[in-house]
Protein backbone atom coordinates (compact mmCIF):
# COMPACT_ATOMS: atom_id res chain seq x y z
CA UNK A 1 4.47 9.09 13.07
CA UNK A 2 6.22 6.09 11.48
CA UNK A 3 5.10 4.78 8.48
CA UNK A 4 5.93 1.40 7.71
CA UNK A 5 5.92 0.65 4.15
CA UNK A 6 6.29 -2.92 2.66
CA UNK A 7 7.31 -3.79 -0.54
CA UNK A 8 8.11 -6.66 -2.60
CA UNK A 9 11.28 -6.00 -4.32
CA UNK A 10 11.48 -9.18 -6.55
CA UNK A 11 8.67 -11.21 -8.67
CA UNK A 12 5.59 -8.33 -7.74
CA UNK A 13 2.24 -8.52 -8.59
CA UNK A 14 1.89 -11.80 -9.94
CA UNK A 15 -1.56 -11.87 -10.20
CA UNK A 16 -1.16 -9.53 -12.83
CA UNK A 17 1.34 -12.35 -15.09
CA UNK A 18 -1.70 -12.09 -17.59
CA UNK A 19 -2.05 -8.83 -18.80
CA UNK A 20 1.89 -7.65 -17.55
CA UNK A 21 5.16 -9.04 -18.41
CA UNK A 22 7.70 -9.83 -15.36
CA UNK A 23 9.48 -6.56 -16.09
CA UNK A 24 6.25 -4.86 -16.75
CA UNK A 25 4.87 -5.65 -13.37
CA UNK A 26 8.20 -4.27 -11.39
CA UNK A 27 7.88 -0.63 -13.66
CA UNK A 28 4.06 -0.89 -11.97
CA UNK A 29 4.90 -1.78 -8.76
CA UNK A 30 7.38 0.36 -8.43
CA UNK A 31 5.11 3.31 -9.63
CA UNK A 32 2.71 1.92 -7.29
CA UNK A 33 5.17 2.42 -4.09
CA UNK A 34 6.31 5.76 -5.84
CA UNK A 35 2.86 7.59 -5.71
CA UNK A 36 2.17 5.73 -2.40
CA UNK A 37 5.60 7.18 -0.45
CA UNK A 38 4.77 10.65 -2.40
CA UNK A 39 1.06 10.48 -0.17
CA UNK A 40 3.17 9.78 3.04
CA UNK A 41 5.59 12.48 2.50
CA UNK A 42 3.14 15.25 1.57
CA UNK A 43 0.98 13.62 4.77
CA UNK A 44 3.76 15.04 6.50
CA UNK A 45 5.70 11.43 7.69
CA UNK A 46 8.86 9.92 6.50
CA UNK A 47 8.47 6.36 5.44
CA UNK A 48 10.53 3.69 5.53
CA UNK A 49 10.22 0.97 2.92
CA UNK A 50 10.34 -2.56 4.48
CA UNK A 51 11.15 -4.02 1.09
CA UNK A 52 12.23 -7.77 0.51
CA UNK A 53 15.39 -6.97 -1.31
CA UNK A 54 17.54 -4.43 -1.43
CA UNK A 55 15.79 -1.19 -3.41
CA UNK A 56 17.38 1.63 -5.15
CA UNK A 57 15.37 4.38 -4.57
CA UNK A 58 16.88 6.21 -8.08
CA UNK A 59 14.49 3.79 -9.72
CA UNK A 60 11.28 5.40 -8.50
CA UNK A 61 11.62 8.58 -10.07
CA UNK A 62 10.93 10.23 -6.34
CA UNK A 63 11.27 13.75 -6.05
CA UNK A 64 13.84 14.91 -4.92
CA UNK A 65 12.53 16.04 -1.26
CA UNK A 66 10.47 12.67 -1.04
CA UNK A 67 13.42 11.00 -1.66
CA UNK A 68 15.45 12.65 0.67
CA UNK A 69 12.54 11.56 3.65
CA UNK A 70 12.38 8.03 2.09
CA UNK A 71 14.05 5.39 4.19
CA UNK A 72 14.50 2.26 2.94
CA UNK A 73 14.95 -1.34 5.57
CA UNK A 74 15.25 -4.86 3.98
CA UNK A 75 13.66 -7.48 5.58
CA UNK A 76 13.50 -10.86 3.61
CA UNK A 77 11.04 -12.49 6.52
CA UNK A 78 7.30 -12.91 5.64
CA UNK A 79 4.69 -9.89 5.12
CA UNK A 80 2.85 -10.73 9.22
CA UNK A 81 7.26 -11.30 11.03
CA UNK A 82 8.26 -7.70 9.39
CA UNK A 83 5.96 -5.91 10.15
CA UNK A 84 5.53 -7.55 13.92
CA UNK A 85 9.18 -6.66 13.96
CA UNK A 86 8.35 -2.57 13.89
CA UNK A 87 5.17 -2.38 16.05
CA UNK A 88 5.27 -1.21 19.32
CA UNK A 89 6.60 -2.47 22.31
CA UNK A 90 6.54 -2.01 26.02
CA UNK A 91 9.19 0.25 26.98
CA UNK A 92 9.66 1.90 30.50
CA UNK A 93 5.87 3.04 31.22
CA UNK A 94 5.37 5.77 28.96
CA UNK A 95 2.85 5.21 26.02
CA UNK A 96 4.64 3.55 22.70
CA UNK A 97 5.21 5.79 19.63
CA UNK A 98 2.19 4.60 17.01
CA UNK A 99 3.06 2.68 13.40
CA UNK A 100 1.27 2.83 10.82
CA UNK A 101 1.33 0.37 8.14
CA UNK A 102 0.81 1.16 4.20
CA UNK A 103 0.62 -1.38 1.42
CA UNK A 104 2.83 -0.17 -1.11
CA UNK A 105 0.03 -1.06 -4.12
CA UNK A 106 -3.08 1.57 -2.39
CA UNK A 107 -2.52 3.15 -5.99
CA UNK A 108 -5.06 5.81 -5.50
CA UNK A 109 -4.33 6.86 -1.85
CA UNK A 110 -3.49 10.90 -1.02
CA UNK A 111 -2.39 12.33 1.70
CA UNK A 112 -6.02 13.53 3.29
CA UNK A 113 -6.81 9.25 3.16
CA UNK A 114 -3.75 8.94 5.10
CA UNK A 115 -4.79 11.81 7.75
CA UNK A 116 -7.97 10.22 7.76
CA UNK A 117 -6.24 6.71 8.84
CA UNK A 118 -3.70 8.51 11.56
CA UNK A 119 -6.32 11.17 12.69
CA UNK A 120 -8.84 8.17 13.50
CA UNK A 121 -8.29 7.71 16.87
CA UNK A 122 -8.60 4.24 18.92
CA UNK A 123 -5.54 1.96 19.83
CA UNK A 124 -5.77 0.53 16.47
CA UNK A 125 -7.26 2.36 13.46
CA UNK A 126 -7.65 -0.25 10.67
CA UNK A 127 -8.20 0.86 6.88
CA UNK A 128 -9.85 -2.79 5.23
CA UNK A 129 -9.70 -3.67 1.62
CA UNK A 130 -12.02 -5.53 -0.79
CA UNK A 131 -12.49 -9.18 0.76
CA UNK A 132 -11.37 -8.75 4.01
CA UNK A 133 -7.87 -7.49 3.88
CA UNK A 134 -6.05 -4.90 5.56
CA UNK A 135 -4.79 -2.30 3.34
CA UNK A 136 -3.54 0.14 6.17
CA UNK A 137 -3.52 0.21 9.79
CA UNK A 138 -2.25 2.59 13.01
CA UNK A 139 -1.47 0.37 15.92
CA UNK A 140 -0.54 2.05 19.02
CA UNK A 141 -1.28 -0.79 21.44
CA UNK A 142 2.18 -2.57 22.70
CA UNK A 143 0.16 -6.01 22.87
CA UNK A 144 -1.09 -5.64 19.27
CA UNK A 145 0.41 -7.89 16.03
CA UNK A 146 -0.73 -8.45 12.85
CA UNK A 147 -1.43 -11.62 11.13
CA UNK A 148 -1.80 -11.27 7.41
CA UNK A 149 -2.65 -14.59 6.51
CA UNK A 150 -6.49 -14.99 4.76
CA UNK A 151 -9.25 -12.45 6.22
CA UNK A 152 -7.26 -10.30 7.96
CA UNK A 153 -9.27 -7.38 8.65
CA UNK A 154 -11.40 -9.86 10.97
CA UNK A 155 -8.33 -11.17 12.29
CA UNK A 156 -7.08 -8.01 13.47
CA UNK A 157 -10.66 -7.54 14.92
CA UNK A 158 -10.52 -10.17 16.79
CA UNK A 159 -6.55 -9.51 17.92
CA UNK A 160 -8.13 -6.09 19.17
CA UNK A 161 -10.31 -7.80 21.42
CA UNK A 162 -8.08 -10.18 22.71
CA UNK A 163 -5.36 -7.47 23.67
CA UNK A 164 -7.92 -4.86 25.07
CA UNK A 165 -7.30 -2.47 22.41
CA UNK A 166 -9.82 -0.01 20.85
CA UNK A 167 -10.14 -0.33 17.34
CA UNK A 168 -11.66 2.10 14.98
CA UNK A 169 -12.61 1.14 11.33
CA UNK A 170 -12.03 3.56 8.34
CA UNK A 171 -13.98 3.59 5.42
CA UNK A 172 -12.16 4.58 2.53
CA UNK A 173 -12.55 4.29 -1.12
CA UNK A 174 -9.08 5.28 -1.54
CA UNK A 175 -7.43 3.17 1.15
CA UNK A 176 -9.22 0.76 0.54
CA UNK A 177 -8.66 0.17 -3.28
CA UNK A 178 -5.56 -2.36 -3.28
CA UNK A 179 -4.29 -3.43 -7.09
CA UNK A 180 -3.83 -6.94 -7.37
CA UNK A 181 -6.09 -8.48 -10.10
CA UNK A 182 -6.18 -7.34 -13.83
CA UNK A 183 -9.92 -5.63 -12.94
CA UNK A 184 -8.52 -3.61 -9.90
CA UNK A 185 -6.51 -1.66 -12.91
CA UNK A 186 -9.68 0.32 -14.20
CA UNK A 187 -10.10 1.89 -10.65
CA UNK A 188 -6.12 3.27 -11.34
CA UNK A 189 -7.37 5.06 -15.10
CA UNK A 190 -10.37 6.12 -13.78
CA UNK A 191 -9.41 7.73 -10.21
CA UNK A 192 -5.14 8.11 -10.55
CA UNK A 193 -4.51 11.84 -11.23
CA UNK A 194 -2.24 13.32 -14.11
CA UNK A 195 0.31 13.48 -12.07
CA UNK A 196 0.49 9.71 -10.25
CA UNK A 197 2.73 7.74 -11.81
CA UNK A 198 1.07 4.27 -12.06
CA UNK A 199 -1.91 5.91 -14.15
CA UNK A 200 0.80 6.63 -16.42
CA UNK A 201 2.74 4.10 -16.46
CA UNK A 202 -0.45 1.66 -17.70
CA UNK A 203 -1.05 3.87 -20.49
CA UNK A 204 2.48 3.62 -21.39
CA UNK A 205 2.25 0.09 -21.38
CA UNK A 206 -0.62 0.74 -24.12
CA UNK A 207 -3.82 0.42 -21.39
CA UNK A 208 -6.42 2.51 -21.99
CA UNK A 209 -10.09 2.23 -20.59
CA UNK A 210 -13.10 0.61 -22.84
CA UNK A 211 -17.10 0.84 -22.44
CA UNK A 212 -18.91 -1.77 -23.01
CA UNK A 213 -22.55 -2.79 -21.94
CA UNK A 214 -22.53 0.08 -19.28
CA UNK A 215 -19.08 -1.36 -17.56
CA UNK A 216 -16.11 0.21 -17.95
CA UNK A 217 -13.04 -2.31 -18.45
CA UNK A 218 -9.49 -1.84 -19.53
CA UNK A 219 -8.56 -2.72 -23.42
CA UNK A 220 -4.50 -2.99 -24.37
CA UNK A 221 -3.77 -1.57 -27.74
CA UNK A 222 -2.22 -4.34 -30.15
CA UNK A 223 0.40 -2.58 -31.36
CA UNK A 224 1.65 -2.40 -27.41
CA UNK A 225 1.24 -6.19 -26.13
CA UNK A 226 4.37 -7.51 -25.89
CA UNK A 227 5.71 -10.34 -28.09
């Protein structure tokens, strides 16, 4: 199956300007995508970044037989026009390869989440995220295309309906745990595994988790906060 990952290459995360530097938040991003392309790969699909700018793959610190079924496309359009741009289309009668879509920050997703997404069956299998985003989705309906813009989980509902396609909904902790907001990086510490790279790369960056009250937040070491 293809597997559509997009990516912004410049300026990423920046709802995350007040706990990470500029260059800080590309080194996470970056992991991000890295441990995200790693899932596909051992999923058993070759992705194919759909990045805003031109990406060197060297920089993700891929191994080396990820790397070699990494793709990368550059498509400087919005988030909803690229990815429109790779769905399926009508060809001469016979049913359209699916695409599958995969946010490049789903920190925490493996390759069983994936299967879960591709194995769900339906037209369109759709993996939400907190407050009503998509986070992943397989769309093997020629009439279906996304629109990313505000609740888009409902908005793909509703697209389903209007096309006549089936639509399936996964439930997912890990697909459905997308890192935008300085609180979304305790989820990374507490589920990322010793070997993902974004875990690591926050506790390079000094992170480190902190109980208080019964919650669990995230606390910076001093000596590691940038100047």
């Amino acid at each position: 199956m293809q597997v559509v990952v997009p990516f912004a290459a410049t300026e990423p995360k920046t709802r995350l300007a007040d706990v990470l530097t500029p260059a800080e938040r590309t080194s996470f991003a970056r992991a991000m995508l890295a441990d995200v392309l790693t899932a596909v790969v051992e999923a058993g699909h070759e992705p194919t970044v759909l990045a805003t700018a031109p990406l060197d793959l060297e920089t993700l610190e891929l191994a080396a037989d990820v790397r070699a079924a990494v793709s990368v496309a550059v498509d400087e359009r919005s988030l909803t026009e690229a990815v429109n741009a790779r769905l399926p289309e009508r060809g001469d009668g016979t049913d359209p390869d699916p695409v599958a879509v995969v946010m490049a920050d789903l920190a925490l997703t493996t390759a069983d989440a994936l299967e879960s997404l591709c194995s769900a069956g339906g037209d369109i299998a759709v993996a939400p995220g907190r407050g009503g985003g998509t986070n992943a989705l397989v769309v093997a309906h020629p009439d279906f295309r996304v629109d990313y813009h505000g609740a888009s989980y409902l908005d793909h509902c509703e697209i389903a309906r209007d096309v006549g396609a089936t639509l399936e909904t996964v439930d997912s902790f890990r697909l459905g745990t997308d890192v935008d907001e300085p609180a979304d990086l305790v989820e990374v510490l507490v589920h990322g595994t010793e070997t993902d790279r974004a875990p690591a790369r926050l506790r390079e960056f000094g992170f480190e988790l902190e109980r208080t009250d019964g919650r669990v937040t995230v606390a910076r070491l001093e000596e590691s906060r940038p100047e």
